[in-house]
Protein backbone atom coordinates (compact mmCIF):
# COMPACT_ATOMS: atom_id res chain seq x y z
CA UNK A 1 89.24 57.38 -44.20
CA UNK A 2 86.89 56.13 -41.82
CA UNK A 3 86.47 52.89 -39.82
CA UNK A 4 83.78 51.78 -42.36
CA UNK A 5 86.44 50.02 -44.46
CA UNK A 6 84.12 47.15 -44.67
CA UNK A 7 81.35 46.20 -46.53
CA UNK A 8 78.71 48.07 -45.54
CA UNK A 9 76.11 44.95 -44.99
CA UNK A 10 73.07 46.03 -42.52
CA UNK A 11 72.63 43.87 -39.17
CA UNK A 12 70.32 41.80 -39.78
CA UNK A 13 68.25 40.12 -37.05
CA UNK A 14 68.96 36.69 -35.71
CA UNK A 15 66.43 34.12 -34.53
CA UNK A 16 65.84 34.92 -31.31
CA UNK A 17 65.65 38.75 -32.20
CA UNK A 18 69.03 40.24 -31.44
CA UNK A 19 70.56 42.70 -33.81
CA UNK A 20 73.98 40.80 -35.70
CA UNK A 21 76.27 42.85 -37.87
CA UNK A 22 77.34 46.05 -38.26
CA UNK A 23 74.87 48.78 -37.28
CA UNK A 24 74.18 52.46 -37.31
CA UNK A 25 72.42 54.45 -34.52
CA UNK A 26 69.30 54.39 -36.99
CA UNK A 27 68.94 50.81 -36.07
CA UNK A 28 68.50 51.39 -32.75
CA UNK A 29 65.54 53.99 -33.65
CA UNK A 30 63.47 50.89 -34.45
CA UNK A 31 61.77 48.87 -31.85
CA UNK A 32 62.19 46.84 -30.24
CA UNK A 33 65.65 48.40 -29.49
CA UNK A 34 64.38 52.04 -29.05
CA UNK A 35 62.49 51.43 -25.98
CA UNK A 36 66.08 50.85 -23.69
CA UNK A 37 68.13 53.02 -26.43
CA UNK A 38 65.96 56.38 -26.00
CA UNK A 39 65.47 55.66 -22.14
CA UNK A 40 69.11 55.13 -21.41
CA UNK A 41 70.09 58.40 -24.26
CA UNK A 42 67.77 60.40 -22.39
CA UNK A 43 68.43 59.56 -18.71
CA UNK A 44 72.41 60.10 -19.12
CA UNK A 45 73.84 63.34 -18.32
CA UNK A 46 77.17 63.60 -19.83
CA UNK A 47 79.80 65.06 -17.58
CA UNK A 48 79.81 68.85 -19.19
CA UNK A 49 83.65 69.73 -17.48
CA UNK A 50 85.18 66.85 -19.96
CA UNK A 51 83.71 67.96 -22.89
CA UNK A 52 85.93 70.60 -24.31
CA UNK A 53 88.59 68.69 -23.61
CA UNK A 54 87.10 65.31 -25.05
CA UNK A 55 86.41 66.61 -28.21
CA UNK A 56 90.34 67.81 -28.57
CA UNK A 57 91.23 64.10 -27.94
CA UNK A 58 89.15 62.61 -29.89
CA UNK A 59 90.37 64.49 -32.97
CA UNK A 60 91.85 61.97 -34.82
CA UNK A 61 90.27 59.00 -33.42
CA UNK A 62 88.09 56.61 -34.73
CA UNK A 63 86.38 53.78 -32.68
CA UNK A 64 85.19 50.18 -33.44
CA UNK A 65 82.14 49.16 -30.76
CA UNK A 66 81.12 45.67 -30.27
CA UNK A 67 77.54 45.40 -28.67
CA UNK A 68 74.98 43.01 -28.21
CA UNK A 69 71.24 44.27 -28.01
CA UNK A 70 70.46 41.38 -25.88
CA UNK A 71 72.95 42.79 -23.40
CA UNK A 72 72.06 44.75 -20.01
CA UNK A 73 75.34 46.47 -20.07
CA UNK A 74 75.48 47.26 -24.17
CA UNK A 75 71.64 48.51 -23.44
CA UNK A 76 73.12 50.81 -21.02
CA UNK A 77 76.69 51.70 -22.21
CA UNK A 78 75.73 52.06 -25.81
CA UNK A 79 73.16 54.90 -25.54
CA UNK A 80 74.90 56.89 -23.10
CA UNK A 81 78.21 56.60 -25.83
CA UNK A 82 75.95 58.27 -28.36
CA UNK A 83 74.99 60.90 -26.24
CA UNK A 84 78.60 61.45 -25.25
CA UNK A 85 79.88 61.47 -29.06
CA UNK A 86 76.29 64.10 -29.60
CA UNK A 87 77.97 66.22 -26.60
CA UNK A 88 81.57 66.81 -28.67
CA UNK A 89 80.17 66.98 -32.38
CA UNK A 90 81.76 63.58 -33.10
CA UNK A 91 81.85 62.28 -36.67
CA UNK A 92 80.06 59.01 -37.01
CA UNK A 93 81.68 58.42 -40.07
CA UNK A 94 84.68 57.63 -37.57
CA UNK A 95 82.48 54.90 -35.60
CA UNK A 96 81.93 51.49 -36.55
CA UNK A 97 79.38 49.71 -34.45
CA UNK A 98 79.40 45.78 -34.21
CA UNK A 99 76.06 44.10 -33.11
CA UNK A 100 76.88 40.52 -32.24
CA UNK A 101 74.92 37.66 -31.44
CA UNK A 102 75.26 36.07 -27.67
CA UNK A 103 78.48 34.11 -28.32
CA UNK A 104 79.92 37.41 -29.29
CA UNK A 105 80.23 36.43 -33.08
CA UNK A 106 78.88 37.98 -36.30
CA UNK A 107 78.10 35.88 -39.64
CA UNK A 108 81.80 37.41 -41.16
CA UNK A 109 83.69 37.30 -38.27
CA UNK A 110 84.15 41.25 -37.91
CA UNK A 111 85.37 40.42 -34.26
CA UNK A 112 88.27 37.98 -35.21
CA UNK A 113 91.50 38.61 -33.98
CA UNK A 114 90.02 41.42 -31.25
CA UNK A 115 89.64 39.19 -28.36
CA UNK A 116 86.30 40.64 -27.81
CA UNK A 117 85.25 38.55 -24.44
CA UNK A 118 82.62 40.75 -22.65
CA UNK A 119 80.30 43.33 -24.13
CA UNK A 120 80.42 46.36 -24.73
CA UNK A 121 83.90 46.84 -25.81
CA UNK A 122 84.52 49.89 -26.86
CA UNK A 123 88.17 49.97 -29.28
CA UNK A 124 89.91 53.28 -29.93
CA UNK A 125 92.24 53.53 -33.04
CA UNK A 126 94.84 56.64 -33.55
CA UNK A 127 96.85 56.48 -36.90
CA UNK A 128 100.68 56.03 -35.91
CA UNK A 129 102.45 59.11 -37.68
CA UNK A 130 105.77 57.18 -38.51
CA UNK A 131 103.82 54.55 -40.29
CA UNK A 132 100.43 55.91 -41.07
CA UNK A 133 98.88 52.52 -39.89
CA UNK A 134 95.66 52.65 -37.27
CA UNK A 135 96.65 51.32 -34.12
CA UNK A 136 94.68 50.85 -31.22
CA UNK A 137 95.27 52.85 -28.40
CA UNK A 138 93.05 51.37 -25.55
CA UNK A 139 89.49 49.87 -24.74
CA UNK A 140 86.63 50.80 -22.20
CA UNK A 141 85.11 47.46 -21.41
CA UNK A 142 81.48 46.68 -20.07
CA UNK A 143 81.74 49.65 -17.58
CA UNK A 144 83.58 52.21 -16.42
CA UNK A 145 85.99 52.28 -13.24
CA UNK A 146 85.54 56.02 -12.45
CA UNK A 147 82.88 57.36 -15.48
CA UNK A 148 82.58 56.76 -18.91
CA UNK A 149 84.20 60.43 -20.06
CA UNK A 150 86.90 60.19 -17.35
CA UNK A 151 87.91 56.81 -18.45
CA UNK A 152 87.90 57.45 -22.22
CA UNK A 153 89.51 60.51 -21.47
CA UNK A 154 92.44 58.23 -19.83
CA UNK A 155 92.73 56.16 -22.90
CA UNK A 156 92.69 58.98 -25.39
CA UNK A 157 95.47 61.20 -23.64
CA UNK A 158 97.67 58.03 -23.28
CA UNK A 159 97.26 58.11 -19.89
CA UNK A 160 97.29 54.55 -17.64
CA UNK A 161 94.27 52.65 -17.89
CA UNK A 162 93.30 49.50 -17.29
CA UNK A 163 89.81 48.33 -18.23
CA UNK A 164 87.41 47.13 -15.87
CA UNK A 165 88.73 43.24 -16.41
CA UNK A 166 92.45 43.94 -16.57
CA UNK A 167 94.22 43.76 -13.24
């Protein structure tokens, strides 16, 4: 089962033009958000030495994003994240993305509980085997401390990481 447990109810968008709800990629096909989403797909190479062994960890894995399109860094991060799941075959039915609106809030309150602060947050879920509950197991925040595929790479092996706001 996929991280689309929920409802799925299209972002709509809010008053001032920003994208609130849950989205899909197809979303960001549309303007106005294709003119930074294409730019910032297209410029980013991803790192072609992690991706064999990026798309062994991410077996398993799904991932919750929280984004705003109003956002320089979700405008930037976002993109390149697509381009990086394109790179390893990834199964967007194991990807829930979360527009929300500049207080970092959606109309059903898909962030509560998450303590999702800054944006792009980027959650990654593994199923525990002794319970068979999801539990997260780390989350890339706003920007990467070495590169986006090295630090997701950290989180997925269960290797240290601290994200770009934890000391």
């Amino acid at each position: 089962m996929g991280c689309n447990t929920q409802a799925q109810k299209k972002a709509v968008k809010n008053s001032v033009g920003d994208l609130v709800g849950i989205t899909h990629r197809s979303d960001f096909k549309q303007a106005p958000y294709n003119s930074w989403f294409d730019a910032n797909y297209i410029a980013y190479t991803v790192d072609q030495k992690s991706i064999s062994v990026l798309k062994d960890a991410f077996k398993d894995v799904q991932v919750k994003v929280f984004m705003g399109t109003w956002c320089g860094d979700s405008r930037r991060e976002t993109p390149r994240f697509y381009k990086l799941l394109d790179a390893i075959n990834f199964d967007e039915k194991n990807l829930e993305m979360i527009t929300v609106n500049r207080s970092k809030k959606t109309p059903k309150n898909l962030e509560k509980n998450l303590n999702i602060i800054r944006v792009p947050t980027f959650i990654f879920y593994k199923k525990d085997p002794k319970t068979n509950e999801k539990k997260e197991i780390g989350r890339y925040v706003e920007y990467a401390r070495e590169s986006l595929e090295k630090d997701i790479l950290k989180i997925l092996s269960g290797k240290a990481y601290k994200h770009s706001y934890q000391n």
